[in-house]
PDB file of N, CA and C in Angstrom:
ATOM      1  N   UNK A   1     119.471 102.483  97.740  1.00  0.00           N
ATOM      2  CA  UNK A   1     119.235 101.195  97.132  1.00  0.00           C
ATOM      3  C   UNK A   1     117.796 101.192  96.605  1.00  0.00           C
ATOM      4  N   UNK A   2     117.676 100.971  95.415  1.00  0.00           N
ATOM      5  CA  UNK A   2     116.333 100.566  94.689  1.00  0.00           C
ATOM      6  C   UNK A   2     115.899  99.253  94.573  1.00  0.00           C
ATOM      7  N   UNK A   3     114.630  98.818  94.486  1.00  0.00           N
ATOM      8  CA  UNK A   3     114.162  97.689  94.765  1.00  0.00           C
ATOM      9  C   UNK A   3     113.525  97.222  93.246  1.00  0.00           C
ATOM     10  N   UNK A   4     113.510  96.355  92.100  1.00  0.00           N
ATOM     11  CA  UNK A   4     112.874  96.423  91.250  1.00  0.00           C
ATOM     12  C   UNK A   4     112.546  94.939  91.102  1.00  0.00           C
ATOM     13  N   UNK A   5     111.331  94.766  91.195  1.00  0.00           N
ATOM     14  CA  UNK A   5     110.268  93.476  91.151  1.00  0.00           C
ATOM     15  C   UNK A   5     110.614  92.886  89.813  1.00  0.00           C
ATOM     16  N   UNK A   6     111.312  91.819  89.475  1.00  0.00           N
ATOM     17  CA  UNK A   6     111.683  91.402  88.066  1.00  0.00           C
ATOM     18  C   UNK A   6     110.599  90.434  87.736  1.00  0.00           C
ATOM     19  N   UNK A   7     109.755  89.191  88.932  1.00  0.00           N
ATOM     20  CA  UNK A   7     109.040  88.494  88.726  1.00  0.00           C
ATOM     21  C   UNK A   7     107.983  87.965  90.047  1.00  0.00           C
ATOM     22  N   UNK A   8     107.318  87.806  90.025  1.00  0.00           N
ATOM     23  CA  UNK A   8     106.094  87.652  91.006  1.00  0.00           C
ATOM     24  C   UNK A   8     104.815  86.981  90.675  1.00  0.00           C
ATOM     25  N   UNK A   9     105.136  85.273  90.917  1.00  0.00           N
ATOM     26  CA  UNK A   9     104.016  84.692  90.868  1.00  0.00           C
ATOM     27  C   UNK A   9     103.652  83.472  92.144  1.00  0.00           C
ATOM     28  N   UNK A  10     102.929  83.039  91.767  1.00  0.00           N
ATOM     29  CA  UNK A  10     101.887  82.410  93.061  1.00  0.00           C
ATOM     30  C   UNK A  10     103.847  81.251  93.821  1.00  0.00           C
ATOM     31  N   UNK A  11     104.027  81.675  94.856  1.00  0.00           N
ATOM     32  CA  UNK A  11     104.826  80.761  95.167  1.00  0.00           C
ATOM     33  C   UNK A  11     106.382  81.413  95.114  1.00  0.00           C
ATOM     34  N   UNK A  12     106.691  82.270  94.160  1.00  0.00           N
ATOM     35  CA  UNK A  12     107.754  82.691  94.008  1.00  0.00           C
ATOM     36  C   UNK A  12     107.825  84.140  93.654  1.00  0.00           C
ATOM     37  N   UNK A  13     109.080  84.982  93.879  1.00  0.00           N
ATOM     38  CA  UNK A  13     109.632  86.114  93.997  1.00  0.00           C
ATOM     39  C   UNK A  13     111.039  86.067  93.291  1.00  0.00           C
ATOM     40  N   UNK A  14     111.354  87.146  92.418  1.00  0.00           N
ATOM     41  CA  UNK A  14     112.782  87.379  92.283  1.00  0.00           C
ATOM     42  C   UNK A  14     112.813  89.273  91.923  1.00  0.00           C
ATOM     43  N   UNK A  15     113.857  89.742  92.601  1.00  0.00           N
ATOM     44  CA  UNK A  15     114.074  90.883  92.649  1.00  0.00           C
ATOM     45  C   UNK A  15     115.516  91.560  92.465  1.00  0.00           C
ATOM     46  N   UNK A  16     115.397  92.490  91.974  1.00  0.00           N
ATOM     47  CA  UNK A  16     116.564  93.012  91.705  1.00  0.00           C
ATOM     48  C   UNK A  16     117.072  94.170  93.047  1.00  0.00           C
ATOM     49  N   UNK A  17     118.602  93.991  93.684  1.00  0.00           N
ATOM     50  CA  UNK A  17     118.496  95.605  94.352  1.00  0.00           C
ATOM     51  C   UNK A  17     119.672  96.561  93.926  1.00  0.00           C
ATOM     52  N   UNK A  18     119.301  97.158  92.924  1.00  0.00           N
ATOM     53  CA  UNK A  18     120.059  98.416  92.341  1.00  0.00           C
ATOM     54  C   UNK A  18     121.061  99.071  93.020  1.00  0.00           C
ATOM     55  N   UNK A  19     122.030  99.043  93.334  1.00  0.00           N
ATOM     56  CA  UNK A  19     122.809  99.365  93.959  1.00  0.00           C
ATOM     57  C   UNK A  19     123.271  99.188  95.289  1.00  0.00           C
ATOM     58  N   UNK A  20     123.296  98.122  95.252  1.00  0.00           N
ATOM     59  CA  UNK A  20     123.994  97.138  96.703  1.00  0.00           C
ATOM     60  C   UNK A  20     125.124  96.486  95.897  1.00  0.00           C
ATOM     61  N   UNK A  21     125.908  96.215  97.119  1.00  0.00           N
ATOM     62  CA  UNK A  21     126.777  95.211  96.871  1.00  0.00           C
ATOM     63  C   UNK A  21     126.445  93.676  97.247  1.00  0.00           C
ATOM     64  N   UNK A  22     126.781  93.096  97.639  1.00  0.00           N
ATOM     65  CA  UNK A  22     126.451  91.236  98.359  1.00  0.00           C
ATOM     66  C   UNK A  22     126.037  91.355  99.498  1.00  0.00           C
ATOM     67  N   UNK A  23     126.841  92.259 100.514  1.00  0.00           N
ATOM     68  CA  UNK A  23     126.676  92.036 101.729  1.00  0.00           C
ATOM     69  C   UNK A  23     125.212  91.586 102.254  1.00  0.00           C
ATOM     70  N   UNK A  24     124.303  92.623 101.968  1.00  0.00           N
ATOM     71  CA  UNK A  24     122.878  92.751 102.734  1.00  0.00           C
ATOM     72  C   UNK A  24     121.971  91.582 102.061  1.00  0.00           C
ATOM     73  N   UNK A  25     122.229  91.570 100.678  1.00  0.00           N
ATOM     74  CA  UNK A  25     121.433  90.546 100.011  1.00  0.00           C
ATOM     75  C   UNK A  25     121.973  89.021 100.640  1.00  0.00           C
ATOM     76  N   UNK A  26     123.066  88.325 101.188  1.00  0.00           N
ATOM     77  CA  UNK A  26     123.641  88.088 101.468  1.00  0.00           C
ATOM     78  C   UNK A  26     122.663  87.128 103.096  1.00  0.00           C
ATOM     79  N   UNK A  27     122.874  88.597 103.674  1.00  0.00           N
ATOM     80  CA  UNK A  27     122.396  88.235 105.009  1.00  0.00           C
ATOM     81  C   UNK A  27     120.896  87.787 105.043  1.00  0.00           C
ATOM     82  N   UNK A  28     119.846  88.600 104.127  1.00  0.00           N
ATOM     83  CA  UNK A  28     118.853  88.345 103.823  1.00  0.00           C
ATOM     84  C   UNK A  28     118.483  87.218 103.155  1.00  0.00           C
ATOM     85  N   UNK A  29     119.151  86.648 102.469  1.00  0.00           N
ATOM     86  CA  UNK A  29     119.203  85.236 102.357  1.00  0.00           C
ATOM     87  C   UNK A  29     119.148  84.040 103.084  1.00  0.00           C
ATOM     88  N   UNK A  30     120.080  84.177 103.878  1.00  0.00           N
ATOM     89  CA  UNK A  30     120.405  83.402 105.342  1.00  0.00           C
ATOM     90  C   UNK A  30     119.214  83.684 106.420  1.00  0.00           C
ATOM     91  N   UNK A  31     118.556  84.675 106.467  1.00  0.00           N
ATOM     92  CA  UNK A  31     117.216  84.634 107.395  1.00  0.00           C
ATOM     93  C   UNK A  31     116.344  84.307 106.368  1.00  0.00           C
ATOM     94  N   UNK A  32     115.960  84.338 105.224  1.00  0.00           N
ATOM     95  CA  UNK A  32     115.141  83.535 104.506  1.00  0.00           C
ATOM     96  C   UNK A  32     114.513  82.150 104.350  1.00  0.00           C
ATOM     97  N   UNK A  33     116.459  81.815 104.260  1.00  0.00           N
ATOM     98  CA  UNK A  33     116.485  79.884 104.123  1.00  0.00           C
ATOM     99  C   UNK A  33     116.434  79.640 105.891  1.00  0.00           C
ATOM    100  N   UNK A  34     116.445  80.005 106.738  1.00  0.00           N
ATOM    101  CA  UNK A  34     116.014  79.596 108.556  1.00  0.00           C
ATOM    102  C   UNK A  34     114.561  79.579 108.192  1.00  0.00           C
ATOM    103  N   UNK A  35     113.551  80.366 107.326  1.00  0.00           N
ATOM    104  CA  UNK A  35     112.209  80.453 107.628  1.00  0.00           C
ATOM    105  C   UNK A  35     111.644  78.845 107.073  1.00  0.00           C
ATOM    106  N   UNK A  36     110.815  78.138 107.599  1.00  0.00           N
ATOM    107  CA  UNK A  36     110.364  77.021 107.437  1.00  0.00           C
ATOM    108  C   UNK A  36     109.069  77.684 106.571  1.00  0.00           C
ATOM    109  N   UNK A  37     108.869  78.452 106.233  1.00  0.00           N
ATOM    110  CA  UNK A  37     107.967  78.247 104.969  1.00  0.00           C
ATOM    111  C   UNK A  37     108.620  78.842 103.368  1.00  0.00           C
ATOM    112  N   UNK A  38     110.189  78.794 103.527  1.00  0.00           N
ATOM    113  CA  UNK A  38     110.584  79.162 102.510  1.00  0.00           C
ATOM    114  C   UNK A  38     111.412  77.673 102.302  1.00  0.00           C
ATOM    115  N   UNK A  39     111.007  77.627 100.496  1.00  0.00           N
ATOM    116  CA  UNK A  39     111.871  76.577 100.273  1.00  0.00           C
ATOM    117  C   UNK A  39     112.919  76.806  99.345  1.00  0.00           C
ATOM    118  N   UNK A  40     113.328  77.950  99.189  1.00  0.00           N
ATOM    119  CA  UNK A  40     114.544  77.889  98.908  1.00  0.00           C
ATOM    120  C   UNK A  40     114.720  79.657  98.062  1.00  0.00           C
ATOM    121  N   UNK A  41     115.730  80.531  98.711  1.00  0.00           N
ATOM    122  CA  UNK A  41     115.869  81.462  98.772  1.00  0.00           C
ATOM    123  C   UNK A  41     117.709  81.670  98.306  1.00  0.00           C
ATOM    124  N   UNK A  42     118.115  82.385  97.293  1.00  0.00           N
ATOM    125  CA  UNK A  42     119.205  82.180  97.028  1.00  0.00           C
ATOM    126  C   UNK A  42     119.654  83.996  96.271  1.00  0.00           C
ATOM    127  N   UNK A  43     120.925  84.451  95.984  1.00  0.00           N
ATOM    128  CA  UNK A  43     121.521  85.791  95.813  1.00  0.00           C
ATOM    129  C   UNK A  43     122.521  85.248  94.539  1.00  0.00           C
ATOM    130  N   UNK A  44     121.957  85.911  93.166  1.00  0.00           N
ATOM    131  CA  UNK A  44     122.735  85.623  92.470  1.00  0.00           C
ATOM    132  C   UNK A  44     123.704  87.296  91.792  1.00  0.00           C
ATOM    133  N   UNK A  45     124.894  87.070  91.748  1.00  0.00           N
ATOM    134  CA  UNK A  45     125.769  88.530  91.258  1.00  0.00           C
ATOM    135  C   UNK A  45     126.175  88.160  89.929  1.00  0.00           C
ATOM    136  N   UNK A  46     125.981  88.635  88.578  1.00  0.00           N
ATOM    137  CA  UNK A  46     126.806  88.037  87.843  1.00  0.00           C
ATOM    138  C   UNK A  46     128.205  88.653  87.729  1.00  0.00           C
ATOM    139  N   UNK A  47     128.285  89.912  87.551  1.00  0.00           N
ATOM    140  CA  UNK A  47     129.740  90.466  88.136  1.00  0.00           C
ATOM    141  C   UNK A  47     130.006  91.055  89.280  1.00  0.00           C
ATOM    142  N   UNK A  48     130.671  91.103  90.095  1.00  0.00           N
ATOM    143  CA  UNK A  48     130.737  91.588  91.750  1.00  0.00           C
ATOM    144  C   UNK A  48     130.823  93.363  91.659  1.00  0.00           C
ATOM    145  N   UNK A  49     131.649  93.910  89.934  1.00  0.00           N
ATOM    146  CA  UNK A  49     131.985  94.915  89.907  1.00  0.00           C
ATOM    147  C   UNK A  49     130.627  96.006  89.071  1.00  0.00           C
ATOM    148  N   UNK A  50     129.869  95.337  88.250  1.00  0.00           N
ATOM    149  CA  UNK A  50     129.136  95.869  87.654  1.00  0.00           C
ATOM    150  C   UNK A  50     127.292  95.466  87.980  1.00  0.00           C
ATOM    151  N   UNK A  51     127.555  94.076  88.569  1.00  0.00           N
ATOM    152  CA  UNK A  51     126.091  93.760  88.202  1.00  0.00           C
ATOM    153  C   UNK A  51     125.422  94.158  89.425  1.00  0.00           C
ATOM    154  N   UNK A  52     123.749  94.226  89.224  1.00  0.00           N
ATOM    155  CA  UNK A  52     123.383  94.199  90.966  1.00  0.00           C
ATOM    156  C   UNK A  52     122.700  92.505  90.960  1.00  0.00           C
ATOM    157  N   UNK A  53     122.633  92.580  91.912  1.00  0.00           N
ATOM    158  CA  UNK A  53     122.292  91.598  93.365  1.00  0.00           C
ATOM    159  C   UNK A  53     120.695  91.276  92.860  1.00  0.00           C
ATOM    160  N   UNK A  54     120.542  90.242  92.356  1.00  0.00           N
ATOM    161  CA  UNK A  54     119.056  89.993  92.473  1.00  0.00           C
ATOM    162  C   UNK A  54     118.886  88.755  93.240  1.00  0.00           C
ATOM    163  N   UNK A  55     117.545  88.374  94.352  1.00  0.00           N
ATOM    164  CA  UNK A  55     117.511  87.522  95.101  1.00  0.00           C
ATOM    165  C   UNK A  55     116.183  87.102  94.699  1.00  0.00           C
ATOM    166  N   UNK A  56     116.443  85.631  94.882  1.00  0.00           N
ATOM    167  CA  UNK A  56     115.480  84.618  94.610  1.00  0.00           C
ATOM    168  C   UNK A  56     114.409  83.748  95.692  1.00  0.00           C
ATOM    169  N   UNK A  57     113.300  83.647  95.815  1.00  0.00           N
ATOM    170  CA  UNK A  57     112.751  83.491  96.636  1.00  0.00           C
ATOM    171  C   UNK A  57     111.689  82.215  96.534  1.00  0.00           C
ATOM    172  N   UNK A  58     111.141  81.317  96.515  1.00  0.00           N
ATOM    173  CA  UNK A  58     110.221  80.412  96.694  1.00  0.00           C
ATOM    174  C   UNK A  58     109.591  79.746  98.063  1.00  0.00           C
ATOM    175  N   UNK A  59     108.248  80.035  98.178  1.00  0.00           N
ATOM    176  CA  UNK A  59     107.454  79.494  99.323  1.00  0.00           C
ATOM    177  C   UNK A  59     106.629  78.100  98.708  1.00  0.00           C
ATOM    178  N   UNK A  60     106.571  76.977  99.444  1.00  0.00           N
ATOM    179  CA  UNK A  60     105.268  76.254  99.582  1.00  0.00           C
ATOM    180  C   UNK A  60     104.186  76.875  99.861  1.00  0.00           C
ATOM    181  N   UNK A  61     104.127  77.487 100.909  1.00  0.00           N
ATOM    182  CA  UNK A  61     102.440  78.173 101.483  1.00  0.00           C
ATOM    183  C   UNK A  61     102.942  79.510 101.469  1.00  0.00           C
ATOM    184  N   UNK A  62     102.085  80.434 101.464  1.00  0.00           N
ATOM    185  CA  UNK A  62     101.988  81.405 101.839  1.00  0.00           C
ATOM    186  C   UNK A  62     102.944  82.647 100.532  1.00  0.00           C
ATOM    187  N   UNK A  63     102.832  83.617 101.125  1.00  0.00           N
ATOM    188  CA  UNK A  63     103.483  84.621  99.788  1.00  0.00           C
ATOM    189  C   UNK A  63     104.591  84.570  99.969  1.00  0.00           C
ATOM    190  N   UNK A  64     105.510  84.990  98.761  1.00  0.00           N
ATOM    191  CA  UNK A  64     106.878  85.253  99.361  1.00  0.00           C
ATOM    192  C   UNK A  64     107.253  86.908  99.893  1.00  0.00           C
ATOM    193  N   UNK A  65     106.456  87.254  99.080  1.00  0.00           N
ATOM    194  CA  UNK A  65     106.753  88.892  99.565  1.00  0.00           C
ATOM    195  C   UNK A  65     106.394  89.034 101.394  1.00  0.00           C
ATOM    196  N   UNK A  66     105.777  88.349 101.578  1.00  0.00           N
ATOM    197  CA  UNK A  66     105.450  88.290 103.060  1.00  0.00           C
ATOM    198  C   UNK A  66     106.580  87.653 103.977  1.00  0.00           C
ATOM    199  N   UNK A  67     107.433  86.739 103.361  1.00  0.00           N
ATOM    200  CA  UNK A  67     108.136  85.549 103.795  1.00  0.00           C
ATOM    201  C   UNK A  67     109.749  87.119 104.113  1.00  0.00           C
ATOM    202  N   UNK A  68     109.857  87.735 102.850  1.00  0.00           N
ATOM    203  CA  UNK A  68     110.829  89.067 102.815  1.00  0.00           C
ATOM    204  C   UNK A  68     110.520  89.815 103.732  1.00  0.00           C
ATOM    205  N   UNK A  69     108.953  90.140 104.222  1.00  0.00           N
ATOM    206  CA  UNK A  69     109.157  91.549 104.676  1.00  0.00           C
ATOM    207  C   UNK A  69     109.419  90.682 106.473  1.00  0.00           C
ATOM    208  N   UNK A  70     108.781  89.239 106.781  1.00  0.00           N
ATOM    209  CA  UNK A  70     109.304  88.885 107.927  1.00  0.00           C
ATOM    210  C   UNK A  70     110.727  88.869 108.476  1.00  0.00           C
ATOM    211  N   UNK A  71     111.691  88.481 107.370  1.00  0.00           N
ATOM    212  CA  UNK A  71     113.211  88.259 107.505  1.00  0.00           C
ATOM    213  C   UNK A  71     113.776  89.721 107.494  1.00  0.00           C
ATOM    214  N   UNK A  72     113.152  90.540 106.950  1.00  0.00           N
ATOM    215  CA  UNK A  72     113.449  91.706 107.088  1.00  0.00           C
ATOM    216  C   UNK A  72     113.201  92.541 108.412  1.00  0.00           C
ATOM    217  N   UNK A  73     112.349  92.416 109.004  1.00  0.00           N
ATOM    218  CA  UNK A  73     111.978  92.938 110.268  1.00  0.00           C
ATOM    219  C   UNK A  73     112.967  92.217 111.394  1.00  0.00           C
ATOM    220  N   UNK A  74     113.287  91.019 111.435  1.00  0.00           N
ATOM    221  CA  UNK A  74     113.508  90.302 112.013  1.00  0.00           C
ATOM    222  C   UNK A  74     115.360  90.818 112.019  1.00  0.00           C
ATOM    223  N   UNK A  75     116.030  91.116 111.043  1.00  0.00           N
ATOM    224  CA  UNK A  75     117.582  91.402 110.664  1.00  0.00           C
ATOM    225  C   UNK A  75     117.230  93.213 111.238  1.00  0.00           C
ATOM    226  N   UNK A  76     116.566  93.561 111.243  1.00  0.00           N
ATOM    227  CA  UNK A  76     116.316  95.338 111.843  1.00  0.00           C
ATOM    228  C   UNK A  76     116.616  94.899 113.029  1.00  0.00           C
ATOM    229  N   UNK A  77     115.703  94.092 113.853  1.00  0.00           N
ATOM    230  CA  UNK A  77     116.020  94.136 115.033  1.00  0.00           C
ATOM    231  C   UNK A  77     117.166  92.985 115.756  1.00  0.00           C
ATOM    232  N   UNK A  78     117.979  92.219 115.475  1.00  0.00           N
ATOM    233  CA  UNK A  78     118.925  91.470 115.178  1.00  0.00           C
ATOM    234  C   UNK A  78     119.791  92.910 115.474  1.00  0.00           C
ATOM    235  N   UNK A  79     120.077  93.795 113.644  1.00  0.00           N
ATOM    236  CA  UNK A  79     121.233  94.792 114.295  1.00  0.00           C
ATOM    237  C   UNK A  79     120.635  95.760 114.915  1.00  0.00           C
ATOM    238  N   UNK A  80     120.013  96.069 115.529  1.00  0.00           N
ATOM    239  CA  UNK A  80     119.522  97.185 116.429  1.00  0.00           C
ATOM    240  C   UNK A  80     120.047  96.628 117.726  1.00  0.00           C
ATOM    241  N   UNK A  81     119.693  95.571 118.244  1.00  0.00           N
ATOM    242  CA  UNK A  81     120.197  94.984 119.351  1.00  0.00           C
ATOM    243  C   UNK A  81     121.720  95.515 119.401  1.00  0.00           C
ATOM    244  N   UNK A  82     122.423  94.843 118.075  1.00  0.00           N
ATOM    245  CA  UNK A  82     123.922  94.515 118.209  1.00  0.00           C
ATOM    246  C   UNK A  82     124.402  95.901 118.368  1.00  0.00           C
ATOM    247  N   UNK A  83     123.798  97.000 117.557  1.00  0.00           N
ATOM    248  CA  UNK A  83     124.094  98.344 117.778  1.00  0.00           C
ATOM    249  C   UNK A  83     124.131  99.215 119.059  1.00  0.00           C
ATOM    250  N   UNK A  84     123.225  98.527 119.685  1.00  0.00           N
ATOM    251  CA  UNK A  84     122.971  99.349 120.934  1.00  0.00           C
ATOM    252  C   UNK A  84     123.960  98.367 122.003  1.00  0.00           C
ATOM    253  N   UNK A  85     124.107  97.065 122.003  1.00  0.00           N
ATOM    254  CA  UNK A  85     125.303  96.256 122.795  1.00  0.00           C
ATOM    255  C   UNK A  85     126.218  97.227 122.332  1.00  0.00           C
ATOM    256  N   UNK A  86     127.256  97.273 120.749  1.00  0.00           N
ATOM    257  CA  UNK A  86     128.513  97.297 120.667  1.00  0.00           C
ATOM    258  C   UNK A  86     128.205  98.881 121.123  1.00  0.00           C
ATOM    259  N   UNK A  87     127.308  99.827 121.133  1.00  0.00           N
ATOM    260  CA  UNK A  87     127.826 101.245 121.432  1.00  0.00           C
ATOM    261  C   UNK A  87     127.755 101.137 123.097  1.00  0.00           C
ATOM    262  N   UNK A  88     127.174 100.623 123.670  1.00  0.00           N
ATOM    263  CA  UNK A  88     127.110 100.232 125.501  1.00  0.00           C
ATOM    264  C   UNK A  88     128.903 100.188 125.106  1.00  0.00           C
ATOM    265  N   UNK A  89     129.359  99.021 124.993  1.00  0.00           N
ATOM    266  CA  UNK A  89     130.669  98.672 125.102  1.00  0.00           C
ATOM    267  C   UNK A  89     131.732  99.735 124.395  1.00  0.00           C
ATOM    268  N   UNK A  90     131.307 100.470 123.702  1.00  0.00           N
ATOM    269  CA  UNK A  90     132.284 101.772 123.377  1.00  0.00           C
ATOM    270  C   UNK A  90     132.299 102.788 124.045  1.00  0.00           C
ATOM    271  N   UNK A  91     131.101 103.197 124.446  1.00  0.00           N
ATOM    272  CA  UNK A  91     130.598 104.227 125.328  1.00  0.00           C
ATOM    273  C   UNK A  91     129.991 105.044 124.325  1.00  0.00           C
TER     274      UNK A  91
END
């Protein structure tokens, strides 16, 4: 997956990710909009079959690229947990 910075100014972020499908952009969204210094974080696809995934980002305070790399750390260890539960329970 490639990451390509489409826009970046004081307050807001939008990015493209080259070869994903919904899923991850998806989830990253949803820990975005929980962060109380994001005001509004959203995943737009225009075709499910051709287009990629660019996600939208806006802060009141603070950066947004900072606001990403928190929700991001935060979903690592989220499935790291779940990974290491569901393999306990498989063996």
């Amino acid at each position: 997956m490639e990451v390509k910075i489409l826009k970046e100014e004081k307050g807001e972020l939008s990015f493209e990710l080259v070869g994903a499908d919904q899923s991850f952009p998806q989830l990253l969204v949803e820990k975005l909009n929980a962060d109380k210094s994001v005001d509004f974080a959203a995943c737009k696809v225009s075709h499910p079959l051709v287009a990629n995934p660019i996600v939208f980002v806006r802060t009141a305070k603070g950066k947004p690229s900072d606001a990403v790399v928190k929700a991001l750390k935060e979903l690592a260890e989220e499935l790291g947990s779940f990974r290491k539960k569901f393999s306990d329970l498989v063996g």
